[in-house]
C-alpha atoms as a PDB file:
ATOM      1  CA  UNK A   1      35.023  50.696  22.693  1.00  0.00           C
ATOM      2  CA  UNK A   2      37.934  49.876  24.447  1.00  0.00           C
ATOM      3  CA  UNK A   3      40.694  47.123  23.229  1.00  0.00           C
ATOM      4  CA  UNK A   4      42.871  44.487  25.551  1.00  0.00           C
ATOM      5  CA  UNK A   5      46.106  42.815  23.833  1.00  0.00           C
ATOM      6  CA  UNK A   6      46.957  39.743  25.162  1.00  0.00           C
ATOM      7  CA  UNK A   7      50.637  40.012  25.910  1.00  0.00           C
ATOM      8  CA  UNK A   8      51.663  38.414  29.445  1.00  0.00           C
ATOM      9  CA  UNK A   9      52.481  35.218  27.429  1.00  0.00           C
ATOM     10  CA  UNK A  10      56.497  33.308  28.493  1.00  0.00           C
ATOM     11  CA  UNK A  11      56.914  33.028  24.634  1.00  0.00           C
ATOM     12  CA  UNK A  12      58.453  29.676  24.359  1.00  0.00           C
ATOM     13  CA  UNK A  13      57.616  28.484  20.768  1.00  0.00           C
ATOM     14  CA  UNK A  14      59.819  31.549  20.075  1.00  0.00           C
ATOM     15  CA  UNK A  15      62.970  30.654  21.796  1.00  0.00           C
ATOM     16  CA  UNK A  16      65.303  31.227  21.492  1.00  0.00           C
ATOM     17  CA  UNK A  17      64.661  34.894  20.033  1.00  0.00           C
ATOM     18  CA  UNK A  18      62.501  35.620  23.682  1.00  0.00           C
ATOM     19  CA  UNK A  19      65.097  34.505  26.030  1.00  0.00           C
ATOM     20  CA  UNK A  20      65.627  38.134  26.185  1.00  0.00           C
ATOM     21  CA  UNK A  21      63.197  40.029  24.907  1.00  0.00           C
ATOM     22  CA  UNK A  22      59.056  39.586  24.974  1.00  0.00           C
ATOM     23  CA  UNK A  23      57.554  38.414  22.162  1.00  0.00           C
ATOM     24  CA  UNK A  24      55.758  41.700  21.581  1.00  0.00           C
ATOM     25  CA  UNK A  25      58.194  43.667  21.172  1.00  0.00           C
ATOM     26  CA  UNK A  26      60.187  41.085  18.531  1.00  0.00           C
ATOM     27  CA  UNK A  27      60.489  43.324  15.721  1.00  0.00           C
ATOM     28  CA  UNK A  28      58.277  42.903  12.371  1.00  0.00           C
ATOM     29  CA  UNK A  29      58.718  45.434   9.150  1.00  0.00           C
ATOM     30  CA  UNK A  30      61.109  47.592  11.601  1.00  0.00           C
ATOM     31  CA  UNK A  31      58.978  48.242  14.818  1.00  0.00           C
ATOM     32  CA  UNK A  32      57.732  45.937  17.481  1.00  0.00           C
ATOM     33  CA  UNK A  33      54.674  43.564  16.875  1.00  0.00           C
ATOM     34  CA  UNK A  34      52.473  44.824  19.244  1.00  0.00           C
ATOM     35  CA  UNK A  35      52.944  48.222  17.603  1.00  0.00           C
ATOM     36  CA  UNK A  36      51.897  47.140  14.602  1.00  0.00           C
ATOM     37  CA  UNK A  37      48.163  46.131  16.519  1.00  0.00           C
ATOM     38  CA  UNK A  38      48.891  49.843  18.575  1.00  0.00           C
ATOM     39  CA  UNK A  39      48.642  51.425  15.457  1.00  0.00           C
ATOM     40  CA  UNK A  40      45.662  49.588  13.980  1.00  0.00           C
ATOM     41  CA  UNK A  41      43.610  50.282  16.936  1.00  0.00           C
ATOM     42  CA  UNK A  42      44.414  53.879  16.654  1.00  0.00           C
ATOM     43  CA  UNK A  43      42.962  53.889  13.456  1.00  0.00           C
ATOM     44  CA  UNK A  44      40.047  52.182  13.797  1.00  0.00           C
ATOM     45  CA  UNK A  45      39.132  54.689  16.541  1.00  0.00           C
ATOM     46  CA  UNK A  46      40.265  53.183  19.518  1.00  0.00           C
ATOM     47  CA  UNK A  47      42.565  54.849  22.055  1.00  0.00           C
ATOM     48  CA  UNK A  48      42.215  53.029  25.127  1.00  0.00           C
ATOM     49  CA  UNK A  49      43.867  50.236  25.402  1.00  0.00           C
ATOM     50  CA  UNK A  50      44.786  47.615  28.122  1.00  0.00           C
ATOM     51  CA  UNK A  51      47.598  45.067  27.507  1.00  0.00           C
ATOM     52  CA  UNK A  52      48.064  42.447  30.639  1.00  0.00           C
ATOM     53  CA  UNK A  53      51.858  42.009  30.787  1.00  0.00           C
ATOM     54  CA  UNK A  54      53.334  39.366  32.799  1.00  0.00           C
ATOM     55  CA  UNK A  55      57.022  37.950  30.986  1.00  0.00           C
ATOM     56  CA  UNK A  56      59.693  40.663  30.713  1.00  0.00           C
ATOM     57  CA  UNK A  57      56.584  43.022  31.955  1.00  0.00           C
ATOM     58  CA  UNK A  58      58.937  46.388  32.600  1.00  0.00           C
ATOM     59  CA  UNK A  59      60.632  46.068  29.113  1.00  0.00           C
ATOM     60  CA  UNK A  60      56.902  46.263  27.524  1.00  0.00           C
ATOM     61  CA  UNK A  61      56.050  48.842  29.662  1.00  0.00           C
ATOM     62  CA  UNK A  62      59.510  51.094  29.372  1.00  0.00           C
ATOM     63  CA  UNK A  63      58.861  50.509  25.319  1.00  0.00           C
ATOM     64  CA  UNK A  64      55.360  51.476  24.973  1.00  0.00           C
ATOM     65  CA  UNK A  65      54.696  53.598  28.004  1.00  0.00           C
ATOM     66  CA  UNK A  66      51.546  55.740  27.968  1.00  0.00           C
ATOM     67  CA  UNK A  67      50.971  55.036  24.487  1.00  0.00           C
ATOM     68  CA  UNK A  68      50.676  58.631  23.708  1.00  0.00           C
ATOM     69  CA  UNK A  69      53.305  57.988  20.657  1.00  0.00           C
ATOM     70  CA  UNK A  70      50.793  55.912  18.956  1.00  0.00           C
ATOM     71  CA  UNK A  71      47.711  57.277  19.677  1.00  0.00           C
ATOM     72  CA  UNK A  72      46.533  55.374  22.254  1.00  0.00           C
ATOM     73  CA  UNK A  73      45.946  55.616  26.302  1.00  0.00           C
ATOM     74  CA  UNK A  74      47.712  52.533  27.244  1.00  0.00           C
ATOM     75  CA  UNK A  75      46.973  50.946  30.501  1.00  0.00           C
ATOM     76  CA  UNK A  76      48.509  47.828  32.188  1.00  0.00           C
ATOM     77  CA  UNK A  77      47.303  44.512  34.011  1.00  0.00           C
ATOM     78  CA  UNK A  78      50.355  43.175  35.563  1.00  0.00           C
ATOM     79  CA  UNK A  79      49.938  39.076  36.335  1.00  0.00           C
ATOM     80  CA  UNK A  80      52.585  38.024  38.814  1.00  0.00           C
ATOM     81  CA  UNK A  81      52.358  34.848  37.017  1.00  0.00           C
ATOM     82  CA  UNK A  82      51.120  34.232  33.426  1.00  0.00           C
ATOM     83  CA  UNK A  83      46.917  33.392  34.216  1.00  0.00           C
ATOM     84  CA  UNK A  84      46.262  32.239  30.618  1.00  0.00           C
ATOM     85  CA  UNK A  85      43.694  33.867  28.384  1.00  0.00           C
ATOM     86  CA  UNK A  86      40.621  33.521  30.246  1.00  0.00           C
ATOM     87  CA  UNK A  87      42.810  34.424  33.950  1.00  0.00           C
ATOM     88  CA  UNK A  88      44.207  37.174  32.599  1.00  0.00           C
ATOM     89  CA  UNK A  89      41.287  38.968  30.758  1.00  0.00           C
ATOM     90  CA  UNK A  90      39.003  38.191  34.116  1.00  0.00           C
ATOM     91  CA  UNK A  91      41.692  39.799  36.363  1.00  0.00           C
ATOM     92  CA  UNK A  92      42.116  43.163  33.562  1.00  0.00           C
ATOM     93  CA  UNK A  93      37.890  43.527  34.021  1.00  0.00           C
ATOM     94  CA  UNK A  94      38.294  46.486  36.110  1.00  0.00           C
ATOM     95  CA  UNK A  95      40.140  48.086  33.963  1.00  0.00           C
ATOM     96  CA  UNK A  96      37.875  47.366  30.851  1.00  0.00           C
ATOM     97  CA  UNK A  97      34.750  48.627  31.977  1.00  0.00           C
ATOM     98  CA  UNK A  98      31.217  46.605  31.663  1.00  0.00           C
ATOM     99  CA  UNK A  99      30.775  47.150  28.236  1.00  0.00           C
ATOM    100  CA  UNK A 100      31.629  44.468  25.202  1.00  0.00           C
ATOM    101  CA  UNK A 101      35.826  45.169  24.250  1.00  0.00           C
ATOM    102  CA  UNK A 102      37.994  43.988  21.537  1.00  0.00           C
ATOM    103  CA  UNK A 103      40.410  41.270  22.468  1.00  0.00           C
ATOM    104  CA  UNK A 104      43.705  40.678  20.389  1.00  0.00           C
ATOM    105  CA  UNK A 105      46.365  38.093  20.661  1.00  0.00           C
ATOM    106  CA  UNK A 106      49.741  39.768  20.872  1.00  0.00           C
ATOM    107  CA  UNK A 107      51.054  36.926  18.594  1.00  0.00           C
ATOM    108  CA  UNK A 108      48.761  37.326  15.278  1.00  0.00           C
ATOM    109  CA  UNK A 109      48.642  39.830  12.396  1.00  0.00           C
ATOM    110  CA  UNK A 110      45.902  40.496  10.256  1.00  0.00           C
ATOM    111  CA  UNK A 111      45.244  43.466   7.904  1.00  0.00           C
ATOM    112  CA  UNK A 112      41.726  44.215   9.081  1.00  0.00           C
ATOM    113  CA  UNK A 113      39.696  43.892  12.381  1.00  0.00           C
ATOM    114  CA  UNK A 114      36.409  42.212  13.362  1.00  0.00           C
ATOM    115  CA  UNK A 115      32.846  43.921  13.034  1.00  0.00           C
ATOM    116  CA  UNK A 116      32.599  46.000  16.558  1.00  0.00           C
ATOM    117  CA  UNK A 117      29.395  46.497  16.485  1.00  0.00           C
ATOM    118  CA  UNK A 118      28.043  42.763  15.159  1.00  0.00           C
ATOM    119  CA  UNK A 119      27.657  41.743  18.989  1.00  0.00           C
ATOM    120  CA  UNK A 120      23.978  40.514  19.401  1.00  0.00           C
ATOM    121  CA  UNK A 121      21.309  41.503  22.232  1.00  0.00           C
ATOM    122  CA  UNK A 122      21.819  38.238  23.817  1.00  0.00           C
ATOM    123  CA  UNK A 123      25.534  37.329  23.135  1.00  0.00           C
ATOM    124  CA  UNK A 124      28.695  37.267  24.677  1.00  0.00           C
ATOM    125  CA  UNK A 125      31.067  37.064  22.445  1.00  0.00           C
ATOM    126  CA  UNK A 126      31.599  37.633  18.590  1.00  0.00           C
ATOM    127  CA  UNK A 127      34.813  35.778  16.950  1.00  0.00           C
ATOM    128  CA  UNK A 128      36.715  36.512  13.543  1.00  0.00           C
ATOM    129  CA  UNK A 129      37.648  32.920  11.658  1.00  0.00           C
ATOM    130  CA  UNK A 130      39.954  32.851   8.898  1.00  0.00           C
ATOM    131  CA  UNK A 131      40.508  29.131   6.589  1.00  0.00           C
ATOM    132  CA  UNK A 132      42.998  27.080   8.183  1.00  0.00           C
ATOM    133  CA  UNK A 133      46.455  27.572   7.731  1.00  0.00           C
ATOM    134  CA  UNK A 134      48.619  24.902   6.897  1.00  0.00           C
ATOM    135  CA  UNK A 135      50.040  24.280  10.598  1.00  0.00           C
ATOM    136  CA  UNK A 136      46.314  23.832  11.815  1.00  0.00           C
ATOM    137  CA  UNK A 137      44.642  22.423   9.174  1.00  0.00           C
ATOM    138  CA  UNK A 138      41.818  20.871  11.523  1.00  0.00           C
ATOM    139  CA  UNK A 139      40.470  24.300  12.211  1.00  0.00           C
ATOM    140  CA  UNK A 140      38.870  25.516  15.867  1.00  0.00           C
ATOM    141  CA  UNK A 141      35.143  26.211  15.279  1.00  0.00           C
ATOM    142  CA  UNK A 142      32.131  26.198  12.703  1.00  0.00           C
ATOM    143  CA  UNK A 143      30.814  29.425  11.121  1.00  0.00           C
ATOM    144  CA  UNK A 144      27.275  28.463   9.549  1.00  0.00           C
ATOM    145  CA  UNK A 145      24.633  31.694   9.244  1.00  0.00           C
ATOM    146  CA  UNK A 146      26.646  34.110  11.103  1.00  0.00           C
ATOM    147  CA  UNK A 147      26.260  31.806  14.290  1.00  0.00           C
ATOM    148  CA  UNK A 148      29.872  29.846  15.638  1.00  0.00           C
ATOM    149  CA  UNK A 149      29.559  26.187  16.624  1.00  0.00           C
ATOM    150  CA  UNK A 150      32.083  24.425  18.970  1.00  0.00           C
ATOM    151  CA  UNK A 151      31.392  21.488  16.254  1.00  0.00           C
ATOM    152  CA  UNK A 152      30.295  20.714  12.445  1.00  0.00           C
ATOM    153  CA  UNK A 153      31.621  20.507   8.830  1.00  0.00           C
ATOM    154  CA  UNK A 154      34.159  22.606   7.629  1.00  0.00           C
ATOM    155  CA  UNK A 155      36.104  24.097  10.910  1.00  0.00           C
ATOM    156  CA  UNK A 156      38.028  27.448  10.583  1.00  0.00           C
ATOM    157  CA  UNK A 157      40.295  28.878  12.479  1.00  0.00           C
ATOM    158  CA  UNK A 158      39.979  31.209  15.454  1.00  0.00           C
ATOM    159  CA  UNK A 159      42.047  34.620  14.667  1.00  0.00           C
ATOM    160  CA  UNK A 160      42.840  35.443  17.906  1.00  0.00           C
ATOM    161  CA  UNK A 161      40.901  38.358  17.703  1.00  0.00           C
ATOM    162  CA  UNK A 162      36.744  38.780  19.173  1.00  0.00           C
ATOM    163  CA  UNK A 163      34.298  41.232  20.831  1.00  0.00           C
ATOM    164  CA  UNK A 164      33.635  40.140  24.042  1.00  0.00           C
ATOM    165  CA  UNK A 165      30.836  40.752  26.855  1.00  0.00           C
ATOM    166  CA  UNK A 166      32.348  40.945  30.203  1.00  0.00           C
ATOM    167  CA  UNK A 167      29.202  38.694  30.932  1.00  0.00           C
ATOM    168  CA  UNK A 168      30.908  35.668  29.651  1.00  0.00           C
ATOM    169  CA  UNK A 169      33.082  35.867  33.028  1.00  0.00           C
ATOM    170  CA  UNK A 170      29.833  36.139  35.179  1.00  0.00           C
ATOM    171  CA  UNK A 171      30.714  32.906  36.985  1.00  0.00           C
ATOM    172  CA  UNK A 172      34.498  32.929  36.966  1.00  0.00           C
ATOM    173  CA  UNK A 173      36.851  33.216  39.926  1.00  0.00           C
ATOM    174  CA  UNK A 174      40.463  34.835  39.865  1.00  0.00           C
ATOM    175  CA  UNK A 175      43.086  32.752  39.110  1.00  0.00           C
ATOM    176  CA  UNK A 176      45.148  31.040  35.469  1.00  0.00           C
ATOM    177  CA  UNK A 177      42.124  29.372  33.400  1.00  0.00           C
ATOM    178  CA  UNK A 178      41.739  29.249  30.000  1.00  0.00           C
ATOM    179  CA  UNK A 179      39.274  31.116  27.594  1.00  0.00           C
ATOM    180  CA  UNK A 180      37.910  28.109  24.852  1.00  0.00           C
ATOM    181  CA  UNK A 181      35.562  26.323  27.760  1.00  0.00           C
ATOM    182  CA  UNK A 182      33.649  29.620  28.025  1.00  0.00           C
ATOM    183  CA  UNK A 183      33.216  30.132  24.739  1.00  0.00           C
ATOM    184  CA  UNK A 184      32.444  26.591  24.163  1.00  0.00           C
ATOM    185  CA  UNK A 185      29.930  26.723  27.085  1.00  0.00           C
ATOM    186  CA  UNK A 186      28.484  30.044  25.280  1.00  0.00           C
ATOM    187  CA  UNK A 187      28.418  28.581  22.014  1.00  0.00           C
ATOM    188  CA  UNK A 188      26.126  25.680  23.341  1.00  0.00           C
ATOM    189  CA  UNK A 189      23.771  28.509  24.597  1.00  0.00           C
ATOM    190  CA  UNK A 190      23.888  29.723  20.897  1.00  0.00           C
ATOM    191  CA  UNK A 191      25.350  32.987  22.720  1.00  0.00           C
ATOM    192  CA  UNK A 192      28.678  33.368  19.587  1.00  0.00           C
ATOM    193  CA  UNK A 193      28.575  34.819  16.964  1.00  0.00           C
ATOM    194  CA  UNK A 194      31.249  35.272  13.813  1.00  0.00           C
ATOM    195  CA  UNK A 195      32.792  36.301  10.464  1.00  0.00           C
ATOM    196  CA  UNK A 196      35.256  34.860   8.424  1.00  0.00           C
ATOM    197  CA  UNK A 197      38.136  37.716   7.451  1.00  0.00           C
ATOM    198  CA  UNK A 198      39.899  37.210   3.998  1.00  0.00           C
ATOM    199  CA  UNK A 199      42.881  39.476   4.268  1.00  0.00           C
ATOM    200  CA  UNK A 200      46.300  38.007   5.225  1.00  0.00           C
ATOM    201  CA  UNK A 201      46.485  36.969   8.756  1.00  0.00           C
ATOM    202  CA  UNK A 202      49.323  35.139  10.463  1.00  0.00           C
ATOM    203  CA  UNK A 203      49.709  33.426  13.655  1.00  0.00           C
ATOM    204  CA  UNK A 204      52.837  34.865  14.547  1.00  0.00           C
ATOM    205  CA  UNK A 205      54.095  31.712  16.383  1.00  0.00           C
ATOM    206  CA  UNK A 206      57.338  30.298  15.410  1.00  0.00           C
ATOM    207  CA  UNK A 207      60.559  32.062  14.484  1.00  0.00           C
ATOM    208  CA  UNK A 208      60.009  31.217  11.224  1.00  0.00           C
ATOM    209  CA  UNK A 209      56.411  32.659  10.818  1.00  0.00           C
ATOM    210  CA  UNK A 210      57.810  35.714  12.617  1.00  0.00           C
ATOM    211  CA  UNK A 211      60.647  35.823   9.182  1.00  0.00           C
ATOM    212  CA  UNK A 212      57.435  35.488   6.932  1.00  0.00           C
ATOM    213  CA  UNK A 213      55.813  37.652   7.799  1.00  0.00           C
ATOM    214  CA  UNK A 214      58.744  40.348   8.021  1.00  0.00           C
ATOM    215  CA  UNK A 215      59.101  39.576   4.922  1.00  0.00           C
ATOM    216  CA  UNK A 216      55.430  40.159   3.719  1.00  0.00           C
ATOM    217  CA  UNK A 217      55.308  43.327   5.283  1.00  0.00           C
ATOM    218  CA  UNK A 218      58.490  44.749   3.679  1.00  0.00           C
ATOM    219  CA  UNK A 219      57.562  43.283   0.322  1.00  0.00           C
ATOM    220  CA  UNK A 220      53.970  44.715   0.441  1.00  0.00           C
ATOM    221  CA  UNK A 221      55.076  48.174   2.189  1.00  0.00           C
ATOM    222  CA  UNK A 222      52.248  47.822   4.737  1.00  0.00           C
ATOM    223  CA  UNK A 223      52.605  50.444   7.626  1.00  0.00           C
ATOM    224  CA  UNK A 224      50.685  48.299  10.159  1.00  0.00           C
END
């Protein structure tokens, strides 16, 4: 299975720490953020890897190049203009092949990965949840029997991190559009499915989650 990492993003929660440099390659524990998900990919088996780059694209690419130092084959959808999620993913297609990929936002941690193999016959995409953190205490979506719901009791939170079917773009044309109406559209077709993750996660979104989580990371010694 192949991975994308969502990384063409203009960063500007972060300001002012990514008036100068992209917000994956803001440093966490000592090495850039988005080697932190480089590394965790490598592990999990994964070596091929596309990241769409579209803010400060050459310093992400003169950082990570190949991705040989990591483990991985890196390579590179370069947006002339930030598409959003949904743009941006449909534009990097060609590059993922036609079979389902993992998809990670540059901007989240987590200690663990979603089930790459839980994609059903007839679905087109499978999403991790976590509970709600305290700066989105609403939540995204309902998890009830392993199926997600765009409504219901008890919303979680969307991890910013799924299995995907390139079939969920079947109708989309190039161009910046977002990903929630598709999976919205595919949840109504009872097309999603889920799983809530326990281990820390952080949406990586402010300056000050950034220094929270540096500080996890040293604390706790993790290496990824």
């Amino acid at each position: 299975m192949k991975a994308m990492i969502l990384a063409a993003g203009l960063g500007k929660r972060m300001r002012p720490l990514t008036d100068h440099c992209p917000k994956p390659l803001l440093p966490v524990a000592g090495k850039p953020l988005i080697v932190h998900h480089l590394s965790r990919l490598a592990k999990a088996g994964i070596d091929e890897v596309v990241i769409n780059v579209s803010y400060r694209a050459e310093q992400i690419i003169e950082a990570l190049g190949d991705g040989s130092r990591f483990g991985v084959d890196i390579a590179y959808s370069l947006e002339a203009t930030p598409l959003e999620t949904g743009g941006g993913i449909f534009q990097a297609l060609p590059l993922l092949g036609e079979q389902p990929f993992l998809l990670v936002n540059g901007d989240v941690w987590c200690d663990a990965l979603p089930s790459l193999t839980a994609l059903g016959e007839k679905d087109v995409a499978h999403l991790a949840l976590v509970d709600n953190p305290s700066h989105h205490p609403e939540g995204d979506f309902a998890l009830s029997e392993g199926r997600v719901h765009a409504s219901g009791p008890a919303k979680l939170t969307f991890a910013g991190m799924s299995v995907l079917h390139p079939a969920l773009f079947a109708d989309c044309t190039p161009g910046a559009f977002a990903l929630a109406p598709l999976l919205r559209a595919a949840m109504a077709a009872e097309r999603v499915s889920g799983e809530r993750l326990t281990p820390p996660w952080v949406d990586v979104g402010t300056p000050e989650r950034l220094e929270a989580l540096d500080a996890l990371l040293r604390h706790d010694g993790h290496a990824c």
